[in-house]
Protein backbone atom coordinates (compact mmCIF):
# COMPACT_ATOMS: atom_id res chain seq x y z
CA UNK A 1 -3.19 -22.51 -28.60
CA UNK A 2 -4.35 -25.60 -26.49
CA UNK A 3 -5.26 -24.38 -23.03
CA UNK A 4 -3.12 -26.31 -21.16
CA UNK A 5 0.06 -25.83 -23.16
CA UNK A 6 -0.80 -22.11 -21.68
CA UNK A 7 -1.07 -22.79 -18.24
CA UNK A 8 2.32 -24.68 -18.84
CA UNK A 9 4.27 -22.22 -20.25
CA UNK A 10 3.28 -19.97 -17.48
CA UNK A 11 4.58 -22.18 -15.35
CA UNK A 12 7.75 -22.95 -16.63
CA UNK A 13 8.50 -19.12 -16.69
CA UNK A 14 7.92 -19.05 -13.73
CA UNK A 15 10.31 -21.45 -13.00
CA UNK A 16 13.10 -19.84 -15.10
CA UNK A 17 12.57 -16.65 -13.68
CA UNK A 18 13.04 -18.34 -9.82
CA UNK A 19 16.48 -19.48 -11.43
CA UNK A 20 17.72 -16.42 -12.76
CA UNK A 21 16.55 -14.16 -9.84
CA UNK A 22 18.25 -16.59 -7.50
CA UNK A 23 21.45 -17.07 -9.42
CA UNK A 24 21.74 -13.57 -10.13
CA UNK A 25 21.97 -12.46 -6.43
CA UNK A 26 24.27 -14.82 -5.50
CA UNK A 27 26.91 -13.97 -2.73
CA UNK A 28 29.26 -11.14 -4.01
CA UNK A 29 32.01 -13.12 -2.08
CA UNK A 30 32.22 -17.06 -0.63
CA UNK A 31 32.54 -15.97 2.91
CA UNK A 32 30.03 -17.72 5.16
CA UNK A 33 28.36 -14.63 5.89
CA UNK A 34 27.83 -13.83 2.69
CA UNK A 35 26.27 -16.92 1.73
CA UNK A 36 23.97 -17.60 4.52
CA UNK A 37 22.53 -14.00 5.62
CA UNK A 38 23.93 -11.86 3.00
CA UNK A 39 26.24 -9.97 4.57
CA UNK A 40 23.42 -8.42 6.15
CA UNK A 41 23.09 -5.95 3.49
CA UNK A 42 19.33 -6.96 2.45
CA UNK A 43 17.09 -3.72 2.15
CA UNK A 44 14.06 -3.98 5.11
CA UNK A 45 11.18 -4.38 2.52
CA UNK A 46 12.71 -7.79 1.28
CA UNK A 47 13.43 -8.87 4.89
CA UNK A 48 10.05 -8.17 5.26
CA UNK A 49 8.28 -10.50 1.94
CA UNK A 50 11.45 -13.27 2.32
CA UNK A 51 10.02 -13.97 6.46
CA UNK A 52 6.05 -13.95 5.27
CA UNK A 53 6.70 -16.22 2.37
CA UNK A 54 9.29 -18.59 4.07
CA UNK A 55 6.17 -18.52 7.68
CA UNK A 56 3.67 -19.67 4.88
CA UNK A 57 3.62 -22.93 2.98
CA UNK A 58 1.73 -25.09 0.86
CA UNK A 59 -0.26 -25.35 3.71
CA UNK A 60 -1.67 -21.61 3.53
CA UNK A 61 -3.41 -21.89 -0.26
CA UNK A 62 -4.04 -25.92 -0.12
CA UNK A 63 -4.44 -26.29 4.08
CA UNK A 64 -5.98 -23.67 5.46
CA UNK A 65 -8.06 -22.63 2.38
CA UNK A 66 -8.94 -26.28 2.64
CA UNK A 67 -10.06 -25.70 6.55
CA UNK A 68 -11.92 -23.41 6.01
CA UNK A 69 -14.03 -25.23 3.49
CA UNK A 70 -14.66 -27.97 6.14
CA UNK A 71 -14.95 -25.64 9.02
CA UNK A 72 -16.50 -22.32 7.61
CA UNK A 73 -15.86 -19.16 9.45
CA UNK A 74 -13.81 -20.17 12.85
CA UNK A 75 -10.92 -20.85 10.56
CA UNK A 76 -10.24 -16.72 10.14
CA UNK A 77 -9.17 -17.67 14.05
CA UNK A 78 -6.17 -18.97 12.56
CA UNK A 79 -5.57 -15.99 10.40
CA UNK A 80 -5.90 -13.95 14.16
CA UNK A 81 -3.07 -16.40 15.72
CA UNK A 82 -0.61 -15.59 12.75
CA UNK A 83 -1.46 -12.72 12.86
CA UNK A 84 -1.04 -11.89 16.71
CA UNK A 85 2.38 -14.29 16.28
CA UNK A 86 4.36 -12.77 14.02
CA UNK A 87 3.30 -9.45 15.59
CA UNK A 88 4.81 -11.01 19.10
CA UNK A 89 7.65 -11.85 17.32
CA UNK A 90 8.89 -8.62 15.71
CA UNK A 91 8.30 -7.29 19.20
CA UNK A 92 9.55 -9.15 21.14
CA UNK A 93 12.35 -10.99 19.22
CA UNK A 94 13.47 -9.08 16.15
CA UNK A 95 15.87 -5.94 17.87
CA UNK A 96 16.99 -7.98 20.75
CA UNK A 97 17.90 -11.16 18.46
CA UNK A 98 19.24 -8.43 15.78
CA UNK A 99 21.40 -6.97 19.01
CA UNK A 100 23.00 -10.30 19.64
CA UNK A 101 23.66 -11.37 16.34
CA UNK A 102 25.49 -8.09 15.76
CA UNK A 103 27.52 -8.46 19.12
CA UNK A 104 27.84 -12.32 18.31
CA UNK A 105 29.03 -12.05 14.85
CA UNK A 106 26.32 -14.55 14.30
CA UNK A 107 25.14 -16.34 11.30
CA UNK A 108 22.96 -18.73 13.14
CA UNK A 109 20.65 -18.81 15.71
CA UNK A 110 22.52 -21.32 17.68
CA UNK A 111 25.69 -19.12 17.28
CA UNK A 112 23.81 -16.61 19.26
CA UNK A 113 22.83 -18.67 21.96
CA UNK A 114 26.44 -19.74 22.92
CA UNK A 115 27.74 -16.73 22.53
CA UNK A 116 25.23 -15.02 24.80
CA UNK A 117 24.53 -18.09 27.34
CA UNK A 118 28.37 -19.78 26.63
CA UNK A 119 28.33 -23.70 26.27
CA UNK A 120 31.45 -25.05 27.16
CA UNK A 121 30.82 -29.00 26.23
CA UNK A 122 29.05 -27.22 22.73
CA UNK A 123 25.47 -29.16 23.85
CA UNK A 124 23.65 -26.59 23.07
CA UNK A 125 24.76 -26.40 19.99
CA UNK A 126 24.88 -30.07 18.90
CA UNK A 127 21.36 -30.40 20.37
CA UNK A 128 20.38 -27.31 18.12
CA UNK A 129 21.66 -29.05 14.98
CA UNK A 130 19.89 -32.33 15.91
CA UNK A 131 16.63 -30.82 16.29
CA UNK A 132 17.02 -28.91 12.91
CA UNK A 133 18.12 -31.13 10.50
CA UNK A 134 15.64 -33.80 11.57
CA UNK A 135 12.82 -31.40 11.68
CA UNK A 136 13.83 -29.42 8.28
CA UNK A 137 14.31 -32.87 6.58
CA UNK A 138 10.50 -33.94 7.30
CA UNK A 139 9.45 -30.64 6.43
CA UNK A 140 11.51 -30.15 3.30
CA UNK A 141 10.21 -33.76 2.52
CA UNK A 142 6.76 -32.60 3.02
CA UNK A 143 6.82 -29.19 0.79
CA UNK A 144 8.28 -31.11 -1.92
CA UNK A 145 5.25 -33.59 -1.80
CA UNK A 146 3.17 -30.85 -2.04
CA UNK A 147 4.50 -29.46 -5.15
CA UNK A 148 4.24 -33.16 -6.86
CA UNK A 149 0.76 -33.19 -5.93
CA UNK A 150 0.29 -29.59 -7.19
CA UNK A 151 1.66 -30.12 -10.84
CA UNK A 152 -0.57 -33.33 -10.60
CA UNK A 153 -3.96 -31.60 -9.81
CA UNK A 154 -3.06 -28.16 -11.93
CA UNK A 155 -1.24 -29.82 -14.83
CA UNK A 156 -1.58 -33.34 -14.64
CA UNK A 157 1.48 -34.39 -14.44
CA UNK A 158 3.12 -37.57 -13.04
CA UNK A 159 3.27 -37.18 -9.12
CA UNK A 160 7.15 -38.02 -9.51
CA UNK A 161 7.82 -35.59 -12.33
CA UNK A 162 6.38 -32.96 -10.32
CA UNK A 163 8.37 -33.54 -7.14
CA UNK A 164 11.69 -33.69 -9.48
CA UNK A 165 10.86 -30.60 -11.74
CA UNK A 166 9.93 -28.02 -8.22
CA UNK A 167 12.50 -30.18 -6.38
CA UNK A 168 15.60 -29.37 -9.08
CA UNK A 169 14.54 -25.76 -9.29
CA UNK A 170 14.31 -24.98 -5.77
CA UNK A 171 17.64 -26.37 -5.13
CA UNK A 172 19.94 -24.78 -8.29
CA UNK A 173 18.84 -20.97 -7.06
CA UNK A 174 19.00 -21.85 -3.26
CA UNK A 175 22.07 -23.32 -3.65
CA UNK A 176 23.55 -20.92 -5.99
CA UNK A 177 22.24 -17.96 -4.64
CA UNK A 178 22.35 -18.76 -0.92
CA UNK A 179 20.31 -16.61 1.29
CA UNK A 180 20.39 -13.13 -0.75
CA UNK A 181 19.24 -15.39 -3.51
CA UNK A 182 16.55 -17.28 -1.22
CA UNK A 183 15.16 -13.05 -0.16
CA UNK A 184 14.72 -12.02 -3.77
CA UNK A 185 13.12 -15.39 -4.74
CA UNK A 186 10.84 -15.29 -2.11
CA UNK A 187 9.64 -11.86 -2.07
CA UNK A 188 8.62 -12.33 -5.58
CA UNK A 189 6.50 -15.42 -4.37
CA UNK A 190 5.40 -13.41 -2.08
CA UNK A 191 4.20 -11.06 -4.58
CA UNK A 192 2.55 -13.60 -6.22
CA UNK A 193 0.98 -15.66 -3.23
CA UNK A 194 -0.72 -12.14 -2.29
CA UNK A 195 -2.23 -12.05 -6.00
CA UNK A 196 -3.70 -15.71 -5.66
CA UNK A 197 -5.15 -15.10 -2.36
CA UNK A 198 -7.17 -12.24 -3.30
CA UNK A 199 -7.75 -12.99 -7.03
CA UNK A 200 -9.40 -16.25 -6.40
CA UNK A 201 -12.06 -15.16 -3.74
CA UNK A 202 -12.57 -11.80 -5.98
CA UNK A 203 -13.58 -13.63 -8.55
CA UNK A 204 -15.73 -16.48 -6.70
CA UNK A 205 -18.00 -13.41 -4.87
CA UNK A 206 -18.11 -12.02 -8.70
CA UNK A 207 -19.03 -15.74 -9.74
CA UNK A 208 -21.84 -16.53 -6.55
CA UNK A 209 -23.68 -13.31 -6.82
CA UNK A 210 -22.07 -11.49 -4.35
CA UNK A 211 -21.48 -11.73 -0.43
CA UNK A 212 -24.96 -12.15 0.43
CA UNK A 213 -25.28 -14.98 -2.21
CA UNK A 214 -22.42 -16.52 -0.51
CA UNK A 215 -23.56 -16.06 3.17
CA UNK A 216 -26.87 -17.36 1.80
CA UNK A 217 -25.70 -20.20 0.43
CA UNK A 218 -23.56 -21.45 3.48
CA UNK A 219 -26.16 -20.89 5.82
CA UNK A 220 -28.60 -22.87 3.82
CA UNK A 221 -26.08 -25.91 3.65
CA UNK A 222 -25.03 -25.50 7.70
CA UNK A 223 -25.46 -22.49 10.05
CA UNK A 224 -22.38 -23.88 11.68
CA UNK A 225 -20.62 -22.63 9.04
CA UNK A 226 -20.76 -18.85 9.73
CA UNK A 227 -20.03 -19.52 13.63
CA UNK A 228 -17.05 -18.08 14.40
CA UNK A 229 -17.23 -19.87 17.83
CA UNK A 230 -18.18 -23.52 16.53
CA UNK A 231 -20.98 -24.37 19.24
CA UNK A 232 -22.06 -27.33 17.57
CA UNK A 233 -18.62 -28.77 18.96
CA UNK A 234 -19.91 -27.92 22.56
CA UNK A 235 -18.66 -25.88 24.97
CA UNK A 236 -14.94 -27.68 25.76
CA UNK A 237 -13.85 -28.38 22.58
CA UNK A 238 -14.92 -25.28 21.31
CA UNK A 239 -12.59 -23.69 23.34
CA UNK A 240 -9.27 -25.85 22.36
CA UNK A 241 -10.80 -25.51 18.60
CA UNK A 242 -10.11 -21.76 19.38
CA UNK A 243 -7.07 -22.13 21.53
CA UNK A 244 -5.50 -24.63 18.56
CA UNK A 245 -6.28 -21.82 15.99
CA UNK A 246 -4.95 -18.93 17.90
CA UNK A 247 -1.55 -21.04 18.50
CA UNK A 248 -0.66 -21.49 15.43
CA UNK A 249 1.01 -18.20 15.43
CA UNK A 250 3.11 -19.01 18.09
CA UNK A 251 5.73 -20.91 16.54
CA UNK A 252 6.61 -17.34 15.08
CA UNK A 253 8.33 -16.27 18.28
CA UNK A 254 10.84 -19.39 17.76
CA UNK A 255 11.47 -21.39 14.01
CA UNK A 256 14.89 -20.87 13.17
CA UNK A 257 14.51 -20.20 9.56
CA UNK A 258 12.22 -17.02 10.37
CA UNK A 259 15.01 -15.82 13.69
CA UNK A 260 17.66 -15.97 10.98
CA UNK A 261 15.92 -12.94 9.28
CA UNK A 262 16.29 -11.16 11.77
CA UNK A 263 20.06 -11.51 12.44
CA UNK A 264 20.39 -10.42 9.00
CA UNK A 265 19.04 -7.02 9.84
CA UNK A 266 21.55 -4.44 9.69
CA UNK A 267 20.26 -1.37 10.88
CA UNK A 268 18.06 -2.09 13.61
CA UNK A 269 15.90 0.96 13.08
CA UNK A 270 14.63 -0.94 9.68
CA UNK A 271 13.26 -3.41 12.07
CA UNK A 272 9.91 -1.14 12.60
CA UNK A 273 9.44 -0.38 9.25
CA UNK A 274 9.89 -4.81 7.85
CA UNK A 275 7.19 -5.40 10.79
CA UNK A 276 4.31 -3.24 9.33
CA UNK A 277 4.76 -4.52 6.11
CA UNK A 278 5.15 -8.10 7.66
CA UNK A 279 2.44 -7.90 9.84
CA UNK A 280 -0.26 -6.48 7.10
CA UNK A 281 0.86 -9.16 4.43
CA UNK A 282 0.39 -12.00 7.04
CA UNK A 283 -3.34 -10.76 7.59
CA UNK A 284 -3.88 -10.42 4.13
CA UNK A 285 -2.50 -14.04 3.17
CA UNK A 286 -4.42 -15.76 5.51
CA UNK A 287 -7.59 -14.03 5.05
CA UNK A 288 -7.55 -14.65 1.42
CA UNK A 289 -6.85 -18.15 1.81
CA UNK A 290 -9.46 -18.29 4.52
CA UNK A 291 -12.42 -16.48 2.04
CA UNK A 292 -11.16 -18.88 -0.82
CA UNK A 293 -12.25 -22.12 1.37
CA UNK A 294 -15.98 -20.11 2.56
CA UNK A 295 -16.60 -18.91 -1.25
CA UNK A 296 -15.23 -22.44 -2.43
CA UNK A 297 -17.78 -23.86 -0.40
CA UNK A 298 -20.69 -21.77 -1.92
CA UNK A 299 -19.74 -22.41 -5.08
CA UNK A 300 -18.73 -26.48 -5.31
CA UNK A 301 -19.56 -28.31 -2.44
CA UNK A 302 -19.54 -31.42 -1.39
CA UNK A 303 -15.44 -32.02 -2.02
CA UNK A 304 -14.43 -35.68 -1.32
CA UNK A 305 -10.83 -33.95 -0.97
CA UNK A 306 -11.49 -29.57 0.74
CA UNK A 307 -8.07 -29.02 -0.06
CA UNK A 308 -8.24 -29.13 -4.07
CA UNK A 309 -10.77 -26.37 -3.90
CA UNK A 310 -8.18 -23.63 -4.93
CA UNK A 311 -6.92 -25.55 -8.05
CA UNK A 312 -10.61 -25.93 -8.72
CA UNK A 313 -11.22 -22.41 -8.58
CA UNK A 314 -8.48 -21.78 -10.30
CA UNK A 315 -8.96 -23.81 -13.50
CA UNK A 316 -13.41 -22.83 -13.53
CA UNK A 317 -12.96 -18.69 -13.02
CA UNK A 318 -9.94 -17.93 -14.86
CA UNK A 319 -8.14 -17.72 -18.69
CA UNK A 320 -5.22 -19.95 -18.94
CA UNK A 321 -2.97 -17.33 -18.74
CA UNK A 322 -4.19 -16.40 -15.08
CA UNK A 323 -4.74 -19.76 -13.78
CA UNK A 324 -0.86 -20.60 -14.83
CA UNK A 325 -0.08 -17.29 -12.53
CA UNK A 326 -2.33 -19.16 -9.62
CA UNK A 327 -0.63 -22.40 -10.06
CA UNK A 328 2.92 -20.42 -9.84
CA UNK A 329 0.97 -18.74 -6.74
CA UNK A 330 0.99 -22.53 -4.85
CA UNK A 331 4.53 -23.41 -6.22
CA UNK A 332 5.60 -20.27 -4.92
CA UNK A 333 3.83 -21.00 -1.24
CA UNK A 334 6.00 -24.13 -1.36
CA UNK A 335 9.26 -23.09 -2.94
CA UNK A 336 9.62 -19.95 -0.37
CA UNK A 337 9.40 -22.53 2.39
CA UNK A 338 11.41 -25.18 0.62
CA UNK A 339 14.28 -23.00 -0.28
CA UNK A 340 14.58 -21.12 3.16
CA UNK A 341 14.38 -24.82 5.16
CA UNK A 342 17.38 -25.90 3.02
CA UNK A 343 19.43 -23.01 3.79
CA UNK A 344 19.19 -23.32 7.39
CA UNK A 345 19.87 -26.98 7.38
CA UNK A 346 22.63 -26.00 5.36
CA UNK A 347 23.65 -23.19 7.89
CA UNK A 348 23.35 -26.07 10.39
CA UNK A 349 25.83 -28.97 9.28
CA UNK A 350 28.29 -25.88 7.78
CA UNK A 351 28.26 -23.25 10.28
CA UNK A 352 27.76 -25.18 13.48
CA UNK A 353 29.06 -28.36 12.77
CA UNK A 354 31.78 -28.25 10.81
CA UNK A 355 33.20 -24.88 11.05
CA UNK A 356 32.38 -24.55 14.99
CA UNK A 357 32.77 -27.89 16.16
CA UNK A 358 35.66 -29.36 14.03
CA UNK A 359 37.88 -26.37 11.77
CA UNK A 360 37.54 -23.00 13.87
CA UNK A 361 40.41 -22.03 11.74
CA UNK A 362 38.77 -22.83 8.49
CA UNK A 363 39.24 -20.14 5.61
CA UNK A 364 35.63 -18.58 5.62
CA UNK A 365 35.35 -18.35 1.70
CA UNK A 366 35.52 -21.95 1.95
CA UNK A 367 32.61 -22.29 3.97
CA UNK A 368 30.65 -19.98 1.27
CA UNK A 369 31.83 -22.93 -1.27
CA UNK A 370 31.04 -25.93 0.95
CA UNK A 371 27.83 -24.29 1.51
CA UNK A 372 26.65 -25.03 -1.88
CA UNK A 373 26.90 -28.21 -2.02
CA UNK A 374 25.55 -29.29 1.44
CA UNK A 375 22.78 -27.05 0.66
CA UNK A 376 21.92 -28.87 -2.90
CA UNK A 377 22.34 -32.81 -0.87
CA UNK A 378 19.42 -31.07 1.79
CA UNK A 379 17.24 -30.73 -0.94
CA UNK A 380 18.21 -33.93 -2.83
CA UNK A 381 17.65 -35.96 0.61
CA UNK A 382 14.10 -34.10 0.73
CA UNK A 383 13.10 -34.91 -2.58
CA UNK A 384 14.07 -38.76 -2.41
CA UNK A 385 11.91 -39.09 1.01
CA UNK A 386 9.09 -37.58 -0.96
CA UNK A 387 9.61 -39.80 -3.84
CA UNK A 388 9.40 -42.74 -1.60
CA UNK A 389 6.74 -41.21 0.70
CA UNK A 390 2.35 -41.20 0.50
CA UNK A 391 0.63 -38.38 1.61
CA UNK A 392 0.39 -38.39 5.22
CA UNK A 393 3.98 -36.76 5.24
CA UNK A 394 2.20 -33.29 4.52
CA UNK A 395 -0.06 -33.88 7.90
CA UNK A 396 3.50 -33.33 9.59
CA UNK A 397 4.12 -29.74 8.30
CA UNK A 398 2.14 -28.25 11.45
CA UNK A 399 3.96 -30.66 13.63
CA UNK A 400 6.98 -29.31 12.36
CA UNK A 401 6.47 -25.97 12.36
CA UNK A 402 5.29 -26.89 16.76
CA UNK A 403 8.42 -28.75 16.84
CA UNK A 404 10.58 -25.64 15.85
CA UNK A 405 8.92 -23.49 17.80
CA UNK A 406 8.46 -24.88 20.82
CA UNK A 407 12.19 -26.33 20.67
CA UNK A 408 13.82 -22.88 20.41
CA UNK A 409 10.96 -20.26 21.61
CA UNK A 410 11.75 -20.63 24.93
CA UNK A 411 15.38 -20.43 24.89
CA UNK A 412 15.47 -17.43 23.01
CA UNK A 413 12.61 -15.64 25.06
CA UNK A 414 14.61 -16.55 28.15
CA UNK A 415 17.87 -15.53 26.88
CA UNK A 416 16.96 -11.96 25.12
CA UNK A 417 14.47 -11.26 28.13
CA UNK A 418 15.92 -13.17 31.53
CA UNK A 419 19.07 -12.09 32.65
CA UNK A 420 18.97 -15.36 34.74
CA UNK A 421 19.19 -17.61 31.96
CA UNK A 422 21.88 -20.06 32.07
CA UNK A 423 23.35 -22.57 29.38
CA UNK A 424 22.16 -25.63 31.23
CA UNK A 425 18.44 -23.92 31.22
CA UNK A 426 18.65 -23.43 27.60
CA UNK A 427 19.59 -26.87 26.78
CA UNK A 428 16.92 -28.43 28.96
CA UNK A 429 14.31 -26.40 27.59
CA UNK A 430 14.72 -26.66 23.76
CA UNK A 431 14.94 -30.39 24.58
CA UNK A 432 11.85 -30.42 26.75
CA UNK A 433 9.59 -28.17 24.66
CA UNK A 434 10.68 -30.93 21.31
CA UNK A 435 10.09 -33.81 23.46
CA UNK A 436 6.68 -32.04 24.76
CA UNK A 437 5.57 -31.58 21.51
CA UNK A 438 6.07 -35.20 20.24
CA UNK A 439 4.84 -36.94 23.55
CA UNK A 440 1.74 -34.58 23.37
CA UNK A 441 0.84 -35.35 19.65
CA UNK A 442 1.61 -39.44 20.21
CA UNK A 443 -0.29 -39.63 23.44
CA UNK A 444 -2.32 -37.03 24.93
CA UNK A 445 -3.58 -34.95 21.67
CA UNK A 446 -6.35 -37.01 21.15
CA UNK A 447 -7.83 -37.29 24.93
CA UNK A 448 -7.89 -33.28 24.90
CA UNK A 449 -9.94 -32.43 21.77
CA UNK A 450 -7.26 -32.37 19.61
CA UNK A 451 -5.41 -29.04 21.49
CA UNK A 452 -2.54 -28.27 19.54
CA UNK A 453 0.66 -29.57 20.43
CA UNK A 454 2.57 -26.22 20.52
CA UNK A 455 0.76 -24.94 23.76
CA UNK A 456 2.11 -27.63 25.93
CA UNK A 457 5.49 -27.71 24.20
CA UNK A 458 5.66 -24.45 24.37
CA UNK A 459 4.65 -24.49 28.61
CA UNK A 460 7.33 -27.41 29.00
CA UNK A 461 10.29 -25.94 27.20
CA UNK A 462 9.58 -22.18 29.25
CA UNK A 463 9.15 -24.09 32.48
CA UNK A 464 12.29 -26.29 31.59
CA UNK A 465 13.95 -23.46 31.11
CA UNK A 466 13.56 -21.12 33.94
CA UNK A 467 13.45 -23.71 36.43
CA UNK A 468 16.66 -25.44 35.67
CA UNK A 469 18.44 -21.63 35.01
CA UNK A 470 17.20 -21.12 38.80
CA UNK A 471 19.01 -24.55 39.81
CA UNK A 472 22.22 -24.09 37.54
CA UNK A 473 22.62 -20.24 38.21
CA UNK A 474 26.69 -19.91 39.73
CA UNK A 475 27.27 -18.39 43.07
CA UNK A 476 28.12 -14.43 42.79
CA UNK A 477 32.04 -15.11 43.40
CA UNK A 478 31.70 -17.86 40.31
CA UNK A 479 32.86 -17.09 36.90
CA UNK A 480 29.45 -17.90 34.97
CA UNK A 481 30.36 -18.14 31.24
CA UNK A 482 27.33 -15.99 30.37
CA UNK A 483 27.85 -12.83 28.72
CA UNK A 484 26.65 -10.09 30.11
């Protein structure tokens, strides 16, 4: 059989099995609960694979693999700042934020917030909705990109045909299967992501000779590239090089479609157990992708384009059969994110908007129904922007992903830790750490060595925060409209 009718039919599998897993654990009932955090009845282990796969991206096996081609060895910084983040976050989000939800009745993170902080002209959660949907529909735009250009490197398929084929399956299981379908799916990615990421630079070091042959051959073409600290940068900017890296865990402690995982934790005692299996798998993902880029390099270098170095690898070291597997590995990456993105755009418009905002009274088995179909026209609005889009939409994943975070990080920090935190703080500093995070990128990112525009977001949204909770906090005798 033709080699690439192999790789194919891999991948379609694939793709049929993503159906059938998602459609077969759709919602036992239409109730919005059911629909968009399973009735908070998922088992810890899949909480666990469903937040890893959803954090990572097409940007983890293309991106940072990619990276680490160009930049050699300071890109396992990277794999240290998710690392340290999601860490953070179980900490220091996932039983308080689980607490809430529970006490809330919550099936967004917004829902939490003005239940715990009140918000009497619903700002807080209009501005929440804003900030989502705008955000999730560059970002959903973005993955979907991604997978056109995967099936066009792996398979050679039309960029179009690509973006309509990932695109179509995506949104039938997340739409079917809501968010109990959108765990399963994504813990078998998951699965298969961790397979890539270890398979590929297995097989390289087999391939070079070995890690001295590898370490040998990178030092020979720049020393630079075993530096973990990059001194050829100098001193200043190979601190923010550093700083950037390390922050791109930080969004962790703050994306909305990673906090929703942990409102759909039951028993809070699983909560310890999903965060060692989160944490190792994060290390492990990253460093794989990370050693893919460094034993890329050994092996093929001089890449007009770093970031096809894993298809590469893919298609020179491995049988058909296994390189379909890898390419599932990168649809995966991108269908985990994809799928999760939709649903909480979906949870957005449905949960917040509609059912909060306009029919409180609304039967909630008809917001399980209506859920289905907003969730399908998120993913059909992503796909026609990517249809109609180049590729410097993908360069606005990491922006995202800062945008997220440093929009509702320091809300939720404040409210789960600060006693003090009002509504009026809240607002001010999800708007505050977005508008940081824009500002910085249009203006100032350049002028400071490229620092990453989630460390001043982040600063401006917590300093928004506390310092307009200290202005807005009510006198004792005043009835404050926070819960206590």
């Amino acid at each position: 059989m033709n080699d690439s009718l192999i790789v194919i039919g891999v991948v379609c599998a694939y793709l049929c099995a993503m159906m059938v897993i998602g459609i077969a654990a759709r919602p036992r009932d239409a109730s919005k609960k059911e629909y968009y955090i399973a009735g908070k009845r998922l088992p810890y282990w899949v909480i666990a694979f469903s937040m890893n796969a959803t954090g990572e991206s097409a940007w983890l096996l293309l991106g940072l693999s990619g990276t680490a081609y160009v930049a050699g060895a300071s890109a396992y910084w990277v794999v240290v700042g998710e690392t340290l983040g999601i860490w953070m976050s179980w900490r220091l989000v996932a039983k308080r934020l689980s607490q809430e939800g529970a006490i809330a009745d919550a099936v967004t993170v917004p829902d939490v917030l003005a239940a715990k902080l009140g918000d009497p002209m619903r700002l807080l959660r209009l501005c929440s909705v804003v900030i989502i949907l705008v955000m999730v529909l560059v970002y959903v735009a973005a993955q979907m990109l991604a997978t056109g250009k995967a099936f066009e490197s792996f398979l050679g398929w039309p960029y179009a045909v690509g973006v309509l084929a990932g695109g179509f399956v995506t949104i039938v299981y997340t739409s079917f299967g809501g968010f109990r379908g959108v765990a399963y799916t994504d813990t078998a990615q998951a699965l298969l992501m961790l397979f890539a990421v270890f398979a590929v630079p297995v097989m390289g070091l087999a391939e070079a000779g070995g890690v001295s042959a590898v370490v040998s051959s990178l030092r020979d073409a720049n020393e630079g590239l075993l530096q973990l600290f990059p001194a050829s940068l100098g001193m200043s900017a190979a601190i923010v090089a550093v700083a950037s890296s390390l922050a791109v865990g930080l969004p962790f402690l703050g994306v909305p479609q990673l906090l929703i995982r942990y409102i759909a934790i039951n028993d809070e005692k699983e909560v310890v157990r999903a965060s060692r299996i989160s944490v190792i798998v994060i290390f492990a993902l990253g460093f794989g992708a990370v050693s893919t880029g460094l034993v890329g390099r050994a092996l093929t270098p001089g890449l007009d384009d770093a970031e096809t170095i894993m298809p590469l690898l893919s298609d020179s070291l491995f049988p058909p059969f296994v390189t379909g597997l890898l390419v599932a590995a990168v649809l995966s990456a991108i269908m985990s994110t994809v799928s999760s993105l939709m649903n909480l755009a979906s949870s957005a418009i449905v949960g917040d908007v509609y059912h909060q905002m306009f029919r409180p009274d609304v039967d909630t088995k008809r917001l399980g129904r209506l859920g289905v179909w907003v969730t399908a026209f998120v993913g059909i609005g992503g796909a026609l922007i990517a249809l109609r889009q180049d590729g410097l939409i993908f360069q606005f994943v990491l922006f995202a992903w800062a945008g997220l975070g440093a929009a509702f990080a320091p809300p939720v920090l404040c409210m789960l830790w600060w006693r003090g935190t009002t509504w009026q703080g809240a607002l001010t500093g999800m708007i505050g750490g977005f508008f940081a995070t824009v500002l910085w990128l249009v203006k100032f990112k350049d002028d400071f060595y490229g620092l990453y525009e989630m460390i001043p977001g982040l600063a401006a949204g917590v300093v928004c925060t506390v310092v307009v909770s200290l202005l807005t906090q009510p006198k004792p005798d005043t009835d404050t409209g926070h819960a206590q």
